[in-house]
C-alpha atoms as a PDB file:
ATOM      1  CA  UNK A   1      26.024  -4.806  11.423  1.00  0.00           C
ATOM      2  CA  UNK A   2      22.691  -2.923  12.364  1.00  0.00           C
ATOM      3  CA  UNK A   3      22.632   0.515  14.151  1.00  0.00           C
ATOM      4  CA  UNK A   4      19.500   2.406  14.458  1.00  0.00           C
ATOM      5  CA  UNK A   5      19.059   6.018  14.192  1.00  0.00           C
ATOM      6  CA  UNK A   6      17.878   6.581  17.122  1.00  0.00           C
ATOM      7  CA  UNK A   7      20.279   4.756  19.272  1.00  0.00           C
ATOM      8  CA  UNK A   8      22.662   6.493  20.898  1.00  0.00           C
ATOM      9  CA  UNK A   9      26.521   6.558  19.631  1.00  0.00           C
ATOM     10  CA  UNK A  10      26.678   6.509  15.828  1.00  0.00           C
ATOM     11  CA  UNK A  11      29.310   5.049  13.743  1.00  0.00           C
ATOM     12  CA  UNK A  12      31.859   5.280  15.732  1.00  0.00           C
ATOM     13  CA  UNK A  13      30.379   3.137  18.579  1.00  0.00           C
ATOM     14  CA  UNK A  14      31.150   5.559  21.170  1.00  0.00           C
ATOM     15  CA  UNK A  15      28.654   4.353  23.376  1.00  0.00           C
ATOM     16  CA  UNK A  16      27.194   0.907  23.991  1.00  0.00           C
ATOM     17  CA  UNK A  17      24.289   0.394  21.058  1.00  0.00           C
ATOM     18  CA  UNK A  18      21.561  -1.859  21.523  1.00  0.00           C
ATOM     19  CA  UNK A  19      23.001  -5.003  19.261  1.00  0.00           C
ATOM     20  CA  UNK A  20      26.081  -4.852  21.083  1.00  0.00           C
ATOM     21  CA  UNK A  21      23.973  -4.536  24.206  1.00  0.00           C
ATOM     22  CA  UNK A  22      21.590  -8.068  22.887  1.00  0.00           C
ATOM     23  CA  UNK A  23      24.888  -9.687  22.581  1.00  0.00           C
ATOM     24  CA  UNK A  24      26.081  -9.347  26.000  1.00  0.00           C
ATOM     25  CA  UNK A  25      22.891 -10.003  27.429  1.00  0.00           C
ATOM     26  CA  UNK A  26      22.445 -13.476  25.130  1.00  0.00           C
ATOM     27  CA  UNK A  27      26.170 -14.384  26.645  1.00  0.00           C
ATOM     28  CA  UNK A  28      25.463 -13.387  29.881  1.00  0.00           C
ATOM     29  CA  UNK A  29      27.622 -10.588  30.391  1.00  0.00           C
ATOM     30  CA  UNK A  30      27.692  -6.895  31.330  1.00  0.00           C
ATOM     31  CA  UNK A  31      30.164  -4.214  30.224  1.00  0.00           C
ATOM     32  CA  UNK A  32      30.754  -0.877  31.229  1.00  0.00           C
ATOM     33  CA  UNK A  33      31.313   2.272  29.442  1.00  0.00           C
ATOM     34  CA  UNK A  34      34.509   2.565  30.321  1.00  0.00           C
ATOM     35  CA  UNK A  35      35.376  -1.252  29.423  1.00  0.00           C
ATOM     36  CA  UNK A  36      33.603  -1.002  26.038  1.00  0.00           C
ATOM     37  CA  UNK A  37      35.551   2.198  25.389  1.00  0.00           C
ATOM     38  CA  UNK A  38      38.720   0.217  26.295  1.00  0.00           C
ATOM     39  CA  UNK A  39      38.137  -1.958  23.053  1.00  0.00           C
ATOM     40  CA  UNK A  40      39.594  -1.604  19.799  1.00  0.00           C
ATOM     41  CA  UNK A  41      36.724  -0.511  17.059  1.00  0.00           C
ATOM     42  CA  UNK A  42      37.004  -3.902  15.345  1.00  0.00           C
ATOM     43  CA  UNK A  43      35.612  -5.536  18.307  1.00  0.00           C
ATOM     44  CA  UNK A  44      33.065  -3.040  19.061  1.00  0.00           C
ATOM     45  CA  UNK A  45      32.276  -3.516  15.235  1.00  0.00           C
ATOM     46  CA  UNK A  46      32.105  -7.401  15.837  1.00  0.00           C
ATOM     47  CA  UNK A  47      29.604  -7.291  19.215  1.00  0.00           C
ATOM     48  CA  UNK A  48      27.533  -5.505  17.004  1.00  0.00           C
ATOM     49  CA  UNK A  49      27.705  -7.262  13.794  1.00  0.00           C
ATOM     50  CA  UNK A  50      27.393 -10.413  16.454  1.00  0.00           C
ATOM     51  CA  UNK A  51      24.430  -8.899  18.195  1.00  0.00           C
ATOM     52  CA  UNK A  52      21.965  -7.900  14.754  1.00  0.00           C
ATOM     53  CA  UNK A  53      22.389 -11.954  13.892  1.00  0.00           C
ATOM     54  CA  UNK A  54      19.406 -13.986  14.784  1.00  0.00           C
ATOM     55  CA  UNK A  55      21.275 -16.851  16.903  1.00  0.00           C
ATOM     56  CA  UNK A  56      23.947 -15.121  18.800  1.00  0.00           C
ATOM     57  CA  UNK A  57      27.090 -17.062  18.913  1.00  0.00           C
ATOM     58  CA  UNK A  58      28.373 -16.657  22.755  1.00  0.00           C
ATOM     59  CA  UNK A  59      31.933 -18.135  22.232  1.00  0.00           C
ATOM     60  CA  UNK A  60      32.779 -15.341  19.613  1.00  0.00           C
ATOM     61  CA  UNK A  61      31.267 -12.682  22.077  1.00  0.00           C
ATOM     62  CA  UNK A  62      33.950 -14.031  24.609  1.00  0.00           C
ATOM     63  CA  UNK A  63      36.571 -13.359  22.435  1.00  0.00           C
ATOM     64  CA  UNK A  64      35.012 -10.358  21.375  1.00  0.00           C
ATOM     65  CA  UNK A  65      35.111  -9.164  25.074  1.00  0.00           C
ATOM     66  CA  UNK A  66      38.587 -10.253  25.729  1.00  0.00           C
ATOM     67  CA  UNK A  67      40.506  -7.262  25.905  1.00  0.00           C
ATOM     68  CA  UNK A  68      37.983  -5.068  27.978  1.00  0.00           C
ATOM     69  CA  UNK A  69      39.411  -3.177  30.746  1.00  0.00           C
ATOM     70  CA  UNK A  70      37.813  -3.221  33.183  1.00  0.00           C
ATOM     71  CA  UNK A  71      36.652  -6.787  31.741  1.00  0.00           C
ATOM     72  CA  UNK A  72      33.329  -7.913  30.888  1.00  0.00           C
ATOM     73  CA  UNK A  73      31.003  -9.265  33.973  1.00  0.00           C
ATOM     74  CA  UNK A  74      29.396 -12.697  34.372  1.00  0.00           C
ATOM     75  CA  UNK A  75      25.404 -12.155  34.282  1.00  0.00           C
ATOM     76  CA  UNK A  76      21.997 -13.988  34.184  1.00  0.00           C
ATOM     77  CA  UNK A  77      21.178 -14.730  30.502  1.00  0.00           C
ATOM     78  CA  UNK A  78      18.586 -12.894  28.976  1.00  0.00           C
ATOM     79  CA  UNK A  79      16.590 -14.347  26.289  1.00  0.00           C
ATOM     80  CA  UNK A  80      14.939 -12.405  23.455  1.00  0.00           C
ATOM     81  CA  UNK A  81      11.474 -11.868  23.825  1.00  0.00           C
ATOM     82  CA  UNK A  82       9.050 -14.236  22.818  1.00  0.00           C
ATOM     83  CA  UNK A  83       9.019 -14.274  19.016  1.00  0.00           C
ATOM     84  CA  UNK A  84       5.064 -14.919  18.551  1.00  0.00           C
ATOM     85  CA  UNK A  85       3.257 -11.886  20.163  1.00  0.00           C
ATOM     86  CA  UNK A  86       4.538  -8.915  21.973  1.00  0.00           C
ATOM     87  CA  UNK A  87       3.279  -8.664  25.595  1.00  0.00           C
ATOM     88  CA  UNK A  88       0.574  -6.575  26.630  1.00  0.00           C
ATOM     89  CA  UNK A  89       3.020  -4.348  28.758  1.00  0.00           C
ATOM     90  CA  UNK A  90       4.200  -3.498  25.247  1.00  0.00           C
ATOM     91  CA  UNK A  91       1.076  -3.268  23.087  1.00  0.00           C
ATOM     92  CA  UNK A  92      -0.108  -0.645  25.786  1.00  0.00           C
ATOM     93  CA  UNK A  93       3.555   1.499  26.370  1.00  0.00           C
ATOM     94  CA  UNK A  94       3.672   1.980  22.287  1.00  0.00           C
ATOM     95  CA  UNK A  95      -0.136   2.074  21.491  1.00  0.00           C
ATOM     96  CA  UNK A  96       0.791   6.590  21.923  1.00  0.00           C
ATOM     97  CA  UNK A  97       2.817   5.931  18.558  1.00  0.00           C
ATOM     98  CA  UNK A  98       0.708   3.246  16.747  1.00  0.00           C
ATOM     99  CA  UNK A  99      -0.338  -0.368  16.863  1.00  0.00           C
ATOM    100  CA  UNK A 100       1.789  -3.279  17.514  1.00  0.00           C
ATOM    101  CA  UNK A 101      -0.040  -6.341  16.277  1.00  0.00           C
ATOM    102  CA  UNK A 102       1.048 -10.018  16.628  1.00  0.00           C
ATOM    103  CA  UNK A 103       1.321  -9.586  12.726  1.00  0.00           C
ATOM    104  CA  UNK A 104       3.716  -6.630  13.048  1.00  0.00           C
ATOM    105  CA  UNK A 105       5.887  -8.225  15.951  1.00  0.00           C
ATOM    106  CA  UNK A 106       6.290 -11.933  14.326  1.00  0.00           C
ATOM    107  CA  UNK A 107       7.483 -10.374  11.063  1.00  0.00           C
ATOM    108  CA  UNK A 108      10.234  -8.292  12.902  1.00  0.00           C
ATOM    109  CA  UNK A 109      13.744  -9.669  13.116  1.00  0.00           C
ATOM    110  CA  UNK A 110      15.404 -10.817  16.529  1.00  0.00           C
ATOM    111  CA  UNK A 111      17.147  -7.579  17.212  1.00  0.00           C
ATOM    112  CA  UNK A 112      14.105  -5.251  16.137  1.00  0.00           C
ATOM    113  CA  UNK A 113      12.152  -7.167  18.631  1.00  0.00           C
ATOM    114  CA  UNK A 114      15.086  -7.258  20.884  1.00  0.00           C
ATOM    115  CA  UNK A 115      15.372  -2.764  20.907  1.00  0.00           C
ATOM    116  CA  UNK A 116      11.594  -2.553  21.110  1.00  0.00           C
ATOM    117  CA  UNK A 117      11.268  -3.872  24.206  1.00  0.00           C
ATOM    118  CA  UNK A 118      14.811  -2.688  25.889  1.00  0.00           C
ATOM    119  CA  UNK A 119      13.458   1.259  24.237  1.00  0.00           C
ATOM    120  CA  UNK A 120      10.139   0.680  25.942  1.00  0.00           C
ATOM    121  CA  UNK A 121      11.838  -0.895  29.524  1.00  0.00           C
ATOM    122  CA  UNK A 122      13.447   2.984  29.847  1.00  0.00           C
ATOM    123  CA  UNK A 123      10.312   4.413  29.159  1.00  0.00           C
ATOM    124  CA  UNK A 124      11.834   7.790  27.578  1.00  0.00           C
ATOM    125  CA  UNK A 125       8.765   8.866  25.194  1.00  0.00           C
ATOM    126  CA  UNK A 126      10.972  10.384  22.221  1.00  0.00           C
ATOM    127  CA  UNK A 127      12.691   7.481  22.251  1.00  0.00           C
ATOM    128  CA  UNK A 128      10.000   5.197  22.129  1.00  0.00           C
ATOM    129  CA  UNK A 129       8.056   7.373  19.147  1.00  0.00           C
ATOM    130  CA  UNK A 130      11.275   7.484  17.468  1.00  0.00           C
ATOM    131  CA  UNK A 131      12.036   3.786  17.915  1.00  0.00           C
ATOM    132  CA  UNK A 132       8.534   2.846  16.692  1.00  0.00           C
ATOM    133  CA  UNK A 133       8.900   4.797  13.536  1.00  0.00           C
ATOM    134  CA  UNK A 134      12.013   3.301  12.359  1.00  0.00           C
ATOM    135  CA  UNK A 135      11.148   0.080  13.356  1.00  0.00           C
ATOM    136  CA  UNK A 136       7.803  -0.506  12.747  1.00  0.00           C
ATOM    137  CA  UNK A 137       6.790   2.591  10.154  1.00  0.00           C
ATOM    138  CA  UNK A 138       4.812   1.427   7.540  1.00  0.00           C
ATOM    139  CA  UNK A 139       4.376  -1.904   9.047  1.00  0.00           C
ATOM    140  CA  UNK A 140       1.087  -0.483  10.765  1.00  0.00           C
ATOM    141  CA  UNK A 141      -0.568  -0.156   7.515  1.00  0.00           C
ATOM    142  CA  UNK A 142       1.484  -3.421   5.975  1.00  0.00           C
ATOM    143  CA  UNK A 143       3.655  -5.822   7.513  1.00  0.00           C
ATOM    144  CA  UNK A 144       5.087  -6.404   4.106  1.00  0.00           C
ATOM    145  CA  UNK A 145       6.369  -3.114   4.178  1.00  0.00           C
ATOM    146  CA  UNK A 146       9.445  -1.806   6.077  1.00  0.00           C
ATOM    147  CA  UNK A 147      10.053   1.923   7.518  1.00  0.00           C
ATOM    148  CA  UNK A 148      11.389   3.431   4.194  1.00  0.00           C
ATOM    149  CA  UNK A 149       8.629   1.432   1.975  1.00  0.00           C
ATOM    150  CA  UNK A 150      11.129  -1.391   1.022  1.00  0.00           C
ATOM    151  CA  UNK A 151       9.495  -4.901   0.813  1.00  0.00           C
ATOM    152  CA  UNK A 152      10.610  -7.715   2.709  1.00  0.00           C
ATOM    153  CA  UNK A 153       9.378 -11.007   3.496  1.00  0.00           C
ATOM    154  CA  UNK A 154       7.101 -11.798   6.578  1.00  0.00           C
ATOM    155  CA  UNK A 155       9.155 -13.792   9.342  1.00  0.00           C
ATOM    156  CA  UNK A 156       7.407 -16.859  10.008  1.00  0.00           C
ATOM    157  CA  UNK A 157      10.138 -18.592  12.246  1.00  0.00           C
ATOM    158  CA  UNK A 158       8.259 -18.030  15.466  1.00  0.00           C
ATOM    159  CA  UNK A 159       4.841 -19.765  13.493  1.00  0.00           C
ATOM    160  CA  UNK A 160       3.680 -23.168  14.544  1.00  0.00           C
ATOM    161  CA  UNK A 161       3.429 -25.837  11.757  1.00  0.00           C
ATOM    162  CA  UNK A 162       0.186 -26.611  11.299  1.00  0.00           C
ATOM    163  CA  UNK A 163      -2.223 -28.064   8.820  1.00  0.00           C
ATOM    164  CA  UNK A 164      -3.681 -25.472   6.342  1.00  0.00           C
ATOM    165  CA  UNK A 165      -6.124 -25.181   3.391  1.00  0.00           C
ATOM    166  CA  UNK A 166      -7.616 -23.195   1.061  1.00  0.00           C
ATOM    167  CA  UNK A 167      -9.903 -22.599  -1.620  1.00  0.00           C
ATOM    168  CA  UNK A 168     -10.052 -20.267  -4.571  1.00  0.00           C
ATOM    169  CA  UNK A 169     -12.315 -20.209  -7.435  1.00  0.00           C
ATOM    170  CA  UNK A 170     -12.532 -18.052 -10.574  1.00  0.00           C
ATOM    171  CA  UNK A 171     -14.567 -18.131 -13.853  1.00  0.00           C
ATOM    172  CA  UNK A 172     -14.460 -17.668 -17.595  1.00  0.00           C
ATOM    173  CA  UNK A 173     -17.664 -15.844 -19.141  1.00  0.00           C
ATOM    174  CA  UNK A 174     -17.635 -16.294 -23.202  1.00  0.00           C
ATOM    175  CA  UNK A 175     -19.705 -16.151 -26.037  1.00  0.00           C
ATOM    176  CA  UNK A 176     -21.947 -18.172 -27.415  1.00  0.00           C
ATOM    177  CA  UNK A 177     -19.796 -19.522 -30.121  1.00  0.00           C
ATOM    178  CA  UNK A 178     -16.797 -19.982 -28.067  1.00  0.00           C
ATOM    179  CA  UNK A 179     -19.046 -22.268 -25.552  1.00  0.00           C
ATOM    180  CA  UNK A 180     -20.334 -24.257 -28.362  1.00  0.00           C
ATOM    181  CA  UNK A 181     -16.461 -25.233 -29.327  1.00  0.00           C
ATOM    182  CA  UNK A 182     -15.768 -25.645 -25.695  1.00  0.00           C
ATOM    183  CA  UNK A 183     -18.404 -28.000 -24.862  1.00  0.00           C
ATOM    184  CA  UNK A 184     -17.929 -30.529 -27.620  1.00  0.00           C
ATOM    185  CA  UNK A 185     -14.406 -30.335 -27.588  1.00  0.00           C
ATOM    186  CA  UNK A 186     -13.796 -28.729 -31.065  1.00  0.00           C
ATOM    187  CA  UNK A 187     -11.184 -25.907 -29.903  1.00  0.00           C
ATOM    188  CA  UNK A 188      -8.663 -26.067 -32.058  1.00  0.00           C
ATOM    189  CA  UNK A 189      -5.881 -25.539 -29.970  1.00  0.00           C
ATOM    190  CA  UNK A 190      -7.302 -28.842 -28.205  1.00  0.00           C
ATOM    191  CA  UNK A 191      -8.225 -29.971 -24.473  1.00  0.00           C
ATOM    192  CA  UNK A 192      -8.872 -26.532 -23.211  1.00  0.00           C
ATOM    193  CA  UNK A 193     -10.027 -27.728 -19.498  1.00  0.00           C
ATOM    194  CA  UNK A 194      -7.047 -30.263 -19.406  1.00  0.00           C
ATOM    195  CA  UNK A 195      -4.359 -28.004 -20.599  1.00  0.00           C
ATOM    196  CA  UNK A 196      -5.823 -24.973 -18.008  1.00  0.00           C
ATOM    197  CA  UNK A 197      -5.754 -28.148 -15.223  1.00  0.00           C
ATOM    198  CA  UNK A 198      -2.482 -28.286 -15.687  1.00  0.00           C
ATOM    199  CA  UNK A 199      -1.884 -24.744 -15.997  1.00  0.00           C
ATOM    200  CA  UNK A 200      -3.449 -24.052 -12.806  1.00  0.00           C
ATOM    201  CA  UNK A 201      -1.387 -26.586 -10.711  1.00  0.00           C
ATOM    202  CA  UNK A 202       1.986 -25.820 -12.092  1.00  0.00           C
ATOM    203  CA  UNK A 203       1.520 -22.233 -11.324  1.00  0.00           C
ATOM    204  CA  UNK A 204       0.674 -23.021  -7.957  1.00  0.00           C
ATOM    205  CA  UNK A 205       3.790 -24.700  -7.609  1.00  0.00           C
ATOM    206  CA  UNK A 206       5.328 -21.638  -8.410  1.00  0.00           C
ATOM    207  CA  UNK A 207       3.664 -19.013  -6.231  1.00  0.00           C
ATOM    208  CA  UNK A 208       7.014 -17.949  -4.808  1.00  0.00           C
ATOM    209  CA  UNK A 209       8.469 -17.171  -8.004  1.00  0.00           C
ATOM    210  CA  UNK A 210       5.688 -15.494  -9.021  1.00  0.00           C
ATOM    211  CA  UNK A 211       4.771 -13.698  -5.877  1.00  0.00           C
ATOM    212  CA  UNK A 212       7.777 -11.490  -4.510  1.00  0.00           C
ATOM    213  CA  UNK A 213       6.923 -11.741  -0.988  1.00  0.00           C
ATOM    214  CA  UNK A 214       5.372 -15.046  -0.660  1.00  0.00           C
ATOM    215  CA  UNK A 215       7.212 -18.116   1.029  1.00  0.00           C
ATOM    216  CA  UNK A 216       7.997 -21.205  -0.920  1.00  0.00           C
ATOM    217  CA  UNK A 217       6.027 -24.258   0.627  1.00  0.00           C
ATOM    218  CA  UNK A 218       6.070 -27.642   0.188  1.00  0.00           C
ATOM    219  CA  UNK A 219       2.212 -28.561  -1.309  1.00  0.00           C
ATOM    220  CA  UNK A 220       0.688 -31.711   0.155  1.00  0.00           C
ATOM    221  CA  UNK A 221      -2.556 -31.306  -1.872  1.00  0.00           C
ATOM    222  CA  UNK A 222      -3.499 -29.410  -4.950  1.00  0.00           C
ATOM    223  CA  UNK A 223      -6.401 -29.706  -7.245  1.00  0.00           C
ATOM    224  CA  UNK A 224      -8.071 -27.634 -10.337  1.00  0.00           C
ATOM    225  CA  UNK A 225     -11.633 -28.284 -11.290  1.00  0.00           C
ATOM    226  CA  UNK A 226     -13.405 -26.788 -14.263  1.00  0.00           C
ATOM    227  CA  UNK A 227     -16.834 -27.265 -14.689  1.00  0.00           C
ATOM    228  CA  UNK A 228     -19.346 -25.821 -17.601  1.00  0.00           C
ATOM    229  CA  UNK A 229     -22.079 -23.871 -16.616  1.00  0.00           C
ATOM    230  CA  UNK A 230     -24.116 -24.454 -19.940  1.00  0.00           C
ATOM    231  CA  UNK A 231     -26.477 -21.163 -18.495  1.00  0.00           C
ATOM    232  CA  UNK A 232     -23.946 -18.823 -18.406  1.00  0.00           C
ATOM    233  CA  UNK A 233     -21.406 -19.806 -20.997  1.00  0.00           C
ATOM    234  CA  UNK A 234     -19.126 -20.100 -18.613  1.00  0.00           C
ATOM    235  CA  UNK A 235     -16.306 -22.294 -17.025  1.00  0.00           C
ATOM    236  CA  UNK A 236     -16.293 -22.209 -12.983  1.00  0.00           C
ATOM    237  CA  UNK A 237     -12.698 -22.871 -11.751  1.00  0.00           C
ATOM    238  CA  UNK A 238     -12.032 -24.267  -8.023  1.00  0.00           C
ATOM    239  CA  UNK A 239      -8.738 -24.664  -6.877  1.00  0.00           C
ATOM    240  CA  UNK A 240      -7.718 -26.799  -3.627  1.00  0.00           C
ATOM    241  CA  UNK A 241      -4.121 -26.589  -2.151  1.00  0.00           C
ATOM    242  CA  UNK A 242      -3.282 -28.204   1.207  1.00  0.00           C
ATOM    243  CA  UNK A 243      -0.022 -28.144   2.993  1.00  0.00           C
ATOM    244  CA  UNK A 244       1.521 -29.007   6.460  1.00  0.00           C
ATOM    245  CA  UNK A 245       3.595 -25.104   7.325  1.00  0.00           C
ATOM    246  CA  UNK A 246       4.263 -22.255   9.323  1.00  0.00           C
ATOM    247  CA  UNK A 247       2.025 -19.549   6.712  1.00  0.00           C
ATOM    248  CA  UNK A 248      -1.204 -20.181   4.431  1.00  0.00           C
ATOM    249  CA  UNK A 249      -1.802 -21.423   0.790  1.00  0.00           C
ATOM    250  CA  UNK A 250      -4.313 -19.055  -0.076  1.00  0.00           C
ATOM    251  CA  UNK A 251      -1.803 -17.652  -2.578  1.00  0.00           C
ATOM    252  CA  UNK A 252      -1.448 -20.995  -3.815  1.00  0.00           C
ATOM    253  CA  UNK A 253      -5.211 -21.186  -4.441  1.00  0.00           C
ATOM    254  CA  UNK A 254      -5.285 -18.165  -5.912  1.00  0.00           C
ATOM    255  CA  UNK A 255      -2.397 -18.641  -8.632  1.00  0.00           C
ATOM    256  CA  UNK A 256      -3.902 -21.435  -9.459  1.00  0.00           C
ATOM    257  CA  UNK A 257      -7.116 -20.103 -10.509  1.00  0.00           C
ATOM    258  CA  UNK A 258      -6.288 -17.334 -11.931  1.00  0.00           C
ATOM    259  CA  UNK A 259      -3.921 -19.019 -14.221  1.00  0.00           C
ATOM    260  CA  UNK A 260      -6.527 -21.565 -15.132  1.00  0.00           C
ATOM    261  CA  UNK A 261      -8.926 -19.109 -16.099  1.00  0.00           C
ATOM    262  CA  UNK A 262      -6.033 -17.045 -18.131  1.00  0.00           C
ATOM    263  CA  UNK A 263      -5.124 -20.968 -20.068  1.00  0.00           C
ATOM    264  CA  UNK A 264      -9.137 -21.044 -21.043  1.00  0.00           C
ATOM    265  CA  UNK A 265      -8.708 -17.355 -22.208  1.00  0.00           C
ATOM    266  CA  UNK A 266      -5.659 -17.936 -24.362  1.00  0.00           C
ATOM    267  CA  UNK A 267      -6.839 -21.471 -26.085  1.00  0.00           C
ATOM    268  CA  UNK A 268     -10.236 -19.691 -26.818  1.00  0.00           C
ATOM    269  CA  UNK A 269      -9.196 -16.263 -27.546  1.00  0.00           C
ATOM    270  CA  UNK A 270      -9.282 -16.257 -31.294  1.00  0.00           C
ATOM    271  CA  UNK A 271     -13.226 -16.871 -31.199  1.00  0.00           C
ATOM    272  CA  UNK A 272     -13.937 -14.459 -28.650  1.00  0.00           C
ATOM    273  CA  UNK A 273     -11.658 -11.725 -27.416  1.00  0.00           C
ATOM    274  CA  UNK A 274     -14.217  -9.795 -25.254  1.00  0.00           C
ATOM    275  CA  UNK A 275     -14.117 -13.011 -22.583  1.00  0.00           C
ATOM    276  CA  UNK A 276     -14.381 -11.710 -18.990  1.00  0.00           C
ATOM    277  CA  UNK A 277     -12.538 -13.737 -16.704  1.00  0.00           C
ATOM    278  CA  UNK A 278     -13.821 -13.184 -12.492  1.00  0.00           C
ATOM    279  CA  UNK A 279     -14.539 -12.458  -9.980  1.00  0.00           C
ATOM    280  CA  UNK A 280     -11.606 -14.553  -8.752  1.00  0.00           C
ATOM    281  CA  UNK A 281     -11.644 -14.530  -4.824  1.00  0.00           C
ATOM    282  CA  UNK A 282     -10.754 -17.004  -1.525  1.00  0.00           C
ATOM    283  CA  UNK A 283     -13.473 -19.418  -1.043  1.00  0.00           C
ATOM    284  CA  UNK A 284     -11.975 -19.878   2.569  1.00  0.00           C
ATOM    285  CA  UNK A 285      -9.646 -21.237   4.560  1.00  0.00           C
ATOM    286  CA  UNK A 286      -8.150 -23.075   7.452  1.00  0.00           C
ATOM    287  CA  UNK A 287      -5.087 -23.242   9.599  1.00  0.00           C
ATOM    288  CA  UNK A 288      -2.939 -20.577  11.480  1.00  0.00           C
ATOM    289  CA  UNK A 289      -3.248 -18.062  14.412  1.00  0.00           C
ATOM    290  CA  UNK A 290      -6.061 -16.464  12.353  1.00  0.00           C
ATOM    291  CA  UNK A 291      -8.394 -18.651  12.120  1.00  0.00           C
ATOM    292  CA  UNK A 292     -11.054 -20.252   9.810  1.00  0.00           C
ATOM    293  CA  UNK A 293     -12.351 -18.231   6.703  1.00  0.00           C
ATOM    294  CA  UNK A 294     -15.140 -18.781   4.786  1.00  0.00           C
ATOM    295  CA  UNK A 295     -16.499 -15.901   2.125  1.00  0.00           C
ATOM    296  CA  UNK A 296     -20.039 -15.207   1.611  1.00  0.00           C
ATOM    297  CA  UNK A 297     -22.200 -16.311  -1.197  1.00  0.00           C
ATOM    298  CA  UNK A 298     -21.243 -13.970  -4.180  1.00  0.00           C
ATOM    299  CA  UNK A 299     -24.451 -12.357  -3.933  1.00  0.00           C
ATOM    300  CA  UNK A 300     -24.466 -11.345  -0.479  1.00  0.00           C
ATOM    301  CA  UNK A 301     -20.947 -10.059  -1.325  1.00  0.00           C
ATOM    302  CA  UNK A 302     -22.626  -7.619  -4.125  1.00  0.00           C
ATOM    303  CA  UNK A 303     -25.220  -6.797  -1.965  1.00  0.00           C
ATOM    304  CA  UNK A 304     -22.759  -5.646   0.681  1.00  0.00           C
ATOM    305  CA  UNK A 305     -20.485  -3.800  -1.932  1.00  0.00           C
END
């Protein structure tokens, strides 16, 4: 059961809040004051509990509804709004109180979506300021973050599935000694760019686990390559991850150059402890509402820094 603070009624449902309100209007019915004051609590308590769900289930509303007196009223349906982006009636009726970006609206639930644009239809000011705050809050600076600073996970459910890639690299800078072991394959500890392959591809696999926010996806493509840069003393790490979803792999590209470079760290450590392991970054990447990606050469990147 959701209630918002700034709704009107409280706990003790006295008037009609707004997920009872998305539940009616998902069934296609209408109450009135005095008919949702006619119901016992425990059915006030179930419109509402019905109306914070995603998918609204319109045969328990009915029953729900039954004992209203004066009964419920057959209405037109009306649907949520669109999941994707909010329209630009609402972009410009909250832009007063703060932005309210595609990003920010897909990763709101059904019913958040759902008060935002019944709060903004009434047009009462306080109540939109107040409605953005607790909604939205911190999701202006972060979508990952919700009005009190809790994380959450981004909703992707309104997201096309689409094809999307990405590209991470990373590096391993070392002594002259630890090179030397590295490039004839003396290390004692064995393969060093095989074992940090593998490394690199399992922790991929593992993003979500690793990552508290990040989705799980199904990988359809994922490669490591390590290559010696005899100048430098150096490994160069690229990883490639592919997948067919509704959010990016950069993650995914990411983890798994990051832990590749760690695996080369750890199975060369003993010979030289001062290794320095970056600049890890996204190469690019493709797929999604955002776009393509594609960095700039590192040394444009210090230039600009």
């Amino acid at each position: 059961m959701k209630l918002y603070s700034f709704d009107v009624g409280g706990e003790r449902l006295e008037l009609l809040p707004l997920a009872a309100r998305r539940a009616l209007d998902l069934a296609g019915y209408k109450l009135s004051l005095a008919g949702w004051t006619s119901l016992p609590l425990e059915a006030r308590r179930e419109l509402v509990r019905l109306g914070s769900e995603g998918a609204v289930n319109t045969a328990e509303v009915l029953r729900a509804l039954a004992p209203a007196q004066p009964p419920a009223a057959a209405c037109e349906v009306l649907p949520d709004p669109p999941p994707a982006a909010p329209t630009p009636v609402l972009v410009e009726a909250f832009a007063p109180y703060g932005r309210l970006t595609a990003a920010i609206w897909s990763s709101l639930d059904e019913l958040d979506r759902y008060a935002l644009n019944k709060v903004a239809v009434r047009g009462d000011p306080e109540r939109m300021k107040a409605a953005h705050l607790e909604i939205i809050g911190h999701r202006q600076v972060s979508t990952h973050l919700g009005p009190k600073g809790g994380a959450h996970m981004v909703n992707v459910s309104g997201k096309a599935v689409t094809e999307r890639r990405a590209v991470a690299e990373s590096r391993v800078s070392m002594n002259r000694d630890a090179f030397a072991l590295l490039s004839t394959d003396s290390v004692p500890k064995g393969d060093v760019l095989g074992t940090a392959r593998i490394a690199g591809i399992l922790a991929a696999k593992r993003t979500s686990e690793l990552i508290p926010l990040c989705h799980p996806l199904p990988l359809t493509q994922l490669a490591v390559e390590l290559t010696l840069d005899e100048q430098e003393h150096a490994v160069a790490i690229q990883a490639k991850v592919r997948t067919e979803g509704k959010t990016g792999v950069e993650m995914e590209a990411l983890v798994a150059a990051s832990v590749a470079a760690l695996t080369v760290y750890d199975m060369l450590k003993a010979v030289d402890r001062s290794m320095v392991i970056g600049p890890t970054r996204l190469l690019e990447k493709s797929g999604g509402a955002s776009g393509d990606f594609r960095a700039a050469p590192a040394a444009a990147q210090r230039e600009a820094r």
